[in-house]
Structure formats: C-alpha cells, structure tokens
Protein backbone atom coordinates (compact mmCIF):
# COMPACT_ATOMS: atom_id res chain seq x y z
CA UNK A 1 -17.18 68.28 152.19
CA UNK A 2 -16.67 64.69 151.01
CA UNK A 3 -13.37 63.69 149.51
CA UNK A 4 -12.63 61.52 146.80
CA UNK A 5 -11.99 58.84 149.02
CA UNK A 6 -14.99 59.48 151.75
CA UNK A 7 -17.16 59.19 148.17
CA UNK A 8 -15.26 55.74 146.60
CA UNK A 9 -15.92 54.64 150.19
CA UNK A 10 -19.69 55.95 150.02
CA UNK A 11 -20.46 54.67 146.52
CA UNK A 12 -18.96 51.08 147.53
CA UNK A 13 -20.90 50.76 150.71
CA UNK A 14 -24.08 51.89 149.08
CA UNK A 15 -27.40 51.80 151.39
CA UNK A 16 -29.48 48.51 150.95
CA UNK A 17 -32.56 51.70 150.88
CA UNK A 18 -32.70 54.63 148.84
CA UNK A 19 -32.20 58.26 150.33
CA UNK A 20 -35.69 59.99 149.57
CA UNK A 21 -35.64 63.77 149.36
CA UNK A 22 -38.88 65.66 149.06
CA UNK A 23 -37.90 69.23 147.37
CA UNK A 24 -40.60 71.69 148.20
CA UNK A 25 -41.27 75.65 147.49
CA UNK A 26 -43.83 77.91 146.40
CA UNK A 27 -45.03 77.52 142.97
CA UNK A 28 -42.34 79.28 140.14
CA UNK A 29 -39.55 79.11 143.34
CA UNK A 30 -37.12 76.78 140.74
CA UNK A 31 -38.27 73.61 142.32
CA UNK A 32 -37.70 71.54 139.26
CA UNK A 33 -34.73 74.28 138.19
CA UNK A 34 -32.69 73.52 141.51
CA UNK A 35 -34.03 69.44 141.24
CA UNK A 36 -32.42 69.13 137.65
CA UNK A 37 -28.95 70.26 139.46
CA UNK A 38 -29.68 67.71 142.35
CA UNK A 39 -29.77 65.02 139.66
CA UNK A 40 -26.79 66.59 137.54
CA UNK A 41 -24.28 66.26 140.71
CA UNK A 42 -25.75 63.00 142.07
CA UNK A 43 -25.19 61.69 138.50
CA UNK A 44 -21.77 63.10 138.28
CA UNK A 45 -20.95 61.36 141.72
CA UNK A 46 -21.92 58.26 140.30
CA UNK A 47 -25.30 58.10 142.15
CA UNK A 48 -28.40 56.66 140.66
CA UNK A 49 -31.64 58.79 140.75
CA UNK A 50 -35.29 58.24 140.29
CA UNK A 51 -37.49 61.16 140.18
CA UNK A 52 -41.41 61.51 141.45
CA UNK A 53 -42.95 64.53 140.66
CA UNK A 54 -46.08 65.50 142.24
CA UNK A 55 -48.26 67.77 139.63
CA UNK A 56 -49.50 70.60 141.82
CA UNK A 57 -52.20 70.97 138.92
CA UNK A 58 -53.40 68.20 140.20
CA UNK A 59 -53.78 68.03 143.89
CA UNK A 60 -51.07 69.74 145.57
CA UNK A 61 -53.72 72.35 146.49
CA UNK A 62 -51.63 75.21 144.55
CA UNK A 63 -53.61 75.86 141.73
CA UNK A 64 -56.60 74.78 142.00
CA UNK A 65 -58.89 72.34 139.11
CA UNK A 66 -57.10 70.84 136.72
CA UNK A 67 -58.84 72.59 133.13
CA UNK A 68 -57.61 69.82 130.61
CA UNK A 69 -55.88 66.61 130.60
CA UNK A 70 -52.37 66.19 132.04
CA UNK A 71 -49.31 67.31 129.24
CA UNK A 72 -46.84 65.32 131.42
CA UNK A 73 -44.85 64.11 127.86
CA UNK A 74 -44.52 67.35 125.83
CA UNK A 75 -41.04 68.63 125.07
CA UNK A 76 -39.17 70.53 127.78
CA UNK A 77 -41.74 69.10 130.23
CA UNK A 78 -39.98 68.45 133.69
CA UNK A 79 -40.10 64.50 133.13
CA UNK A 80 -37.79 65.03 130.23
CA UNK A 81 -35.89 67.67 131.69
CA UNK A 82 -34.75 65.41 134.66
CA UNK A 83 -33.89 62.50 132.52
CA UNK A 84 -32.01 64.80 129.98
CA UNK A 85 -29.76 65.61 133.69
CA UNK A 86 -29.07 61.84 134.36
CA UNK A 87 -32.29 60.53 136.04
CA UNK A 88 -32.87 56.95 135.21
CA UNK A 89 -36.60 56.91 136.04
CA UNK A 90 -39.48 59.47 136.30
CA UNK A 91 -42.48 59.44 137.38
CA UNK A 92 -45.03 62.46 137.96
CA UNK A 93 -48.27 61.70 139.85
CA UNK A 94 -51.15 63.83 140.67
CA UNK A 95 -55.21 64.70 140.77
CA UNK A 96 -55.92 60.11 140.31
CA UNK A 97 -53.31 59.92 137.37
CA UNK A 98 -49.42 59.01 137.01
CA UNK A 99 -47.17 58.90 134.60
CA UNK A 100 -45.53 55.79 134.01
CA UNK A 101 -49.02 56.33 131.98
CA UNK A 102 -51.37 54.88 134.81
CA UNK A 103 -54.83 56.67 133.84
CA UNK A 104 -56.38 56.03 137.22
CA UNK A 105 -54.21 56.43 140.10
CA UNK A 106 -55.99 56.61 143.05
CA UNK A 107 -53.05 57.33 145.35
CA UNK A 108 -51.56 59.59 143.32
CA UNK A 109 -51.58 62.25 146.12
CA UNK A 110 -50.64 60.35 148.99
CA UNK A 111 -46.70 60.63 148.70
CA UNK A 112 -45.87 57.29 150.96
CA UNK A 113 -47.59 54.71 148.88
CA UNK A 114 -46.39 56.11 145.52
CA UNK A 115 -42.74 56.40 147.02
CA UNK A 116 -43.33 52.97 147.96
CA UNK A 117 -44.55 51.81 144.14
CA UNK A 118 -41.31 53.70 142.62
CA UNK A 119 -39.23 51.97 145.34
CA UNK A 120 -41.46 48.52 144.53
CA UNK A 121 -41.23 49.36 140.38
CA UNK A 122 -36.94 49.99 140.59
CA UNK A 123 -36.81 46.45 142.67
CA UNK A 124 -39.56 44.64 140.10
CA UNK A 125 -36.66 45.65 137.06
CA UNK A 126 -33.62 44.29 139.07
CA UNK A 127 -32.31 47.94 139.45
CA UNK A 128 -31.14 49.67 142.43
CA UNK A 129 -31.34 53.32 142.87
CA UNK A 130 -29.18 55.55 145.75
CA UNK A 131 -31.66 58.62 145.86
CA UNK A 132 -35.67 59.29 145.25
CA UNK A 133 -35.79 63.09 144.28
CA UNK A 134 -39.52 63.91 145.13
CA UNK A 135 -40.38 66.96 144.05
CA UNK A 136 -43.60 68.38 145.49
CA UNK A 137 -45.70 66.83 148.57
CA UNK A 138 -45.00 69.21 150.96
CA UNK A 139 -47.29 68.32 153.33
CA UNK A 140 -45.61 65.44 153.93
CA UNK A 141 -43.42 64.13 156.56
CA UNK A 142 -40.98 63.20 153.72
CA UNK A 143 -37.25 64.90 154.71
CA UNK A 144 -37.32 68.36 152.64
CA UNK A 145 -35.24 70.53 151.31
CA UNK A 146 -36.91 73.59 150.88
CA UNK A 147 -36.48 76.09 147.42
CA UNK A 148 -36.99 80.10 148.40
CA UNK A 149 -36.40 82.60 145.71
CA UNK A 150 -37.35 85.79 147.37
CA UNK A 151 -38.52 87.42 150.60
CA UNK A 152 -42.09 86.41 150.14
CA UNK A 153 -41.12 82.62 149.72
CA UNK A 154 -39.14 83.34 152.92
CA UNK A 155 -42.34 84.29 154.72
CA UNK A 156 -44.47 81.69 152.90
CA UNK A 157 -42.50 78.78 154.50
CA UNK A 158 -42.13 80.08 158.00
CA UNK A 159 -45.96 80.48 157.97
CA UNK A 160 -46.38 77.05 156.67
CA UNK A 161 -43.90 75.48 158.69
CA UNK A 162 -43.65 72.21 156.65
CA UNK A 163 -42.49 69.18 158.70
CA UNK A 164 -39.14 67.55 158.57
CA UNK A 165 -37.17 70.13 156.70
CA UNK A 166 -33.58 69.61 156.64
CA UNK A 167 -31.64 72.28 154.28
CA UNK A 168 -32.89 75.53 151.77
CA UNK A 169 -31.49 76.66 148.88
CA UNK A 170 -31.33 80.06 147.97
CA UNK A 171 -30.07 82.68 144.71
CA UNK A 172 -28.75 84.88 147.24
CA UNK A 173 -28.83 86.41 150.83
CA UNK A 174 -31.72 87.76 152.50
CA UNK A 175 -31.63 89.37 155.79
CA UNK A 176 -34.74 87.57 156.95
CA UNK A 177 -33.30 84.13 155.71
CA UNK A 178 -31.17 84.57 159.55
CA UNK A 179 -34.23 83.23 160.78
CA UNK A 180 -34.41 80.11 159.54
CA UNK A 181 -33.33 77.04 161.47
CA UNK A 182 -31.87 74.94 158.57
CA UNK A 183 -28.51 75.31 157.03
CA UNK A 184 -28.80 77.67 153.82
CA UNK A 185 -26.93 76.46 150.12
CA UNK A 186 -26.52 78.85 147.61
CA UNK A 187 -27.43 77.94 143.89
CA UNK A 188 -23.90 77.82 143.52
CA UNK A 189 -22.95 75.19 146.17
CA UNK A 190 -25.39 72.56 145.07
CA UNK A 191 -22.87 70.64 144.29
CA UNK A 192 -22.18 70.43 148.44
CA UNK A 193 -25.11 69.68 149.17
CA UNK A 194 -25.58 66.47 147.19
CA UNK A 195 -22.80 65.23 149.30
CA UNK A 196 -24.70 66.85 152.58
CA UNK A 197 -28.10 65.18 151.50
CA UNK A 198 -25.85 61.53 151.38
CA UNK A 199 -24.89 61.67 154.65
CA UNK A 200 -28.06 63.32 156.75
C-alpha cells in the first residue's frame, strides 16, 4: 500500500508515458461499474485519466450487428458516467465509428492505433494524462485487469485465457476463483489497487 509520501513522490516524478489499462469481462460483469471507481480513486490521488471505451455493439464480437445507430451521448451513457467520476477525456470507439464524433473510423477496433490517437489527441491539446482506462478490447495484448461477477464469468475467462492479464476484481469469494493466477481485489479494495495498477 502506497503512503502519502510514496504517492507525493509518485505524483512528482510522473511517467513521461501514460499507464494504459485494458479492463475486460463478460458482457453485464460491471466493467464500466468497477471502471467508474478506477477513475474515482485515480482522480482522488490526483491522477489524470482518459477513458477509451470499446462498444462491444460494435465489434467486440459480443453481441453481434449493430441494429441502429450508435447512442454513445444519451444521459447516463458510460461516456458521461466516467467524466461525471473525474475523467478528463472520453472516447468510445467501435463497428468504423468513434466518439470524439468521428463518423468513419476505420480503426475503431484495432485497440493499438486508437490508444495511440488518444495518446496523439491529449499531446495535440498540451495536456498530459497519468492513466488510459480502456475498457473493452480483450483480445488484445493491452495489460488487463479482468471484471468476474460470478462462477460462470470465472469459467468464461479461464476458457478464454486473454493475454497479459495482471489483476481481477471480484464482489466476493468464489471457491473456484483459487485457480486463478492473478492477484484478486475485492469491490471494496479498489481503492488499493489504483495504487497497485501505478506501480506494475
């Protein structure tokens, strides 16, 4: 656990590179639920925080065809949500669209170049950010932290076996959650594990 010096000294000696954190689960695991809390205590540790969604609706593979244009800007929609927590940018990308309102985004799936044009965008405005929160991509090779709700999310991920996986959070114990090879957080501890994610 970081102490309030170890995080004065952290926040002074900020990275020249953003941390980039891919959170991935099953769909309705509290991705965006356990992301909003990410941005809450990185914002409350005086971290800065951009946010990249990736719209499974639109090519994560989840749920198949998109059947209407993109509501990315509605009330309560997860862009606003994350900025309401502290998130200075947010982007959501998917299916050859982003929103930043790009209407043809051709590499809207492919999670290195458009982690590259949110790192390229924050530079562009003179701004510095400490952490990209992606949430989605999880075929990736971004580092993940992975969000299980129940059994079967346990069982979804070790038959998946995303790459690069570095913590899960969880709502509470599960016997089979013994074998998984990353350390565990429970909703409650989020808090910790901004700290962890700072110093991977």
């Amino acid at each position: 656990m970081l102490d309030g010096s170890e995080l004065d000294a952290s926040l002074s000696g900020r990275q020249q590179k953003p941390v980039i954190i891919s959170l991935v689960g099953r769909h309705n695991a509290g991705k965006t639920t356990v992301g909003e809390d990410l941005v809450a205590g990185w914002t409350q540790m005086g971290f800065s925080v951009a946010v990249l969604k990736h719209e499974g609706m639109h090519g994560d593979g989840f749920e198949g065809e998109r059947k209407g244009p993109p509501d990315w800007e509605k009330q309560g929609s997860d862009t606003t949500r994350y900025a309401a927590k502290g998130a200075r940018y947010t982007v959501v990308a998917g299916g050859g669209e982003s929103l930043w309102r790009v209407t043809q985004e051709p590499d809207g799936d492919n999670p290195d170049i458009m982690v590259k044009k949110v790192q390229d965008f924050i530079e562009i405005s003179g701004e510095f950010v400490d952490i990209i929160l992606v949430e989605g991509y999880k075929g990736s090779a971004l580092p993940k932290v992975v969000v299980l709700r129940d059994e079967a999310d346990v069982a979804w991920i070790q038959s998946f076996r995303p790459r690069n996986v570095i913590a899960a959070v969880c709502p509470t114990d599960f016997a089979c959650l013994a074998a998984i090879p990353w350390r565990v957080y429970h909703d409650s501890y989020i808090r910790q594990l901004c700290a962890d994610l700072m110093h991977q």
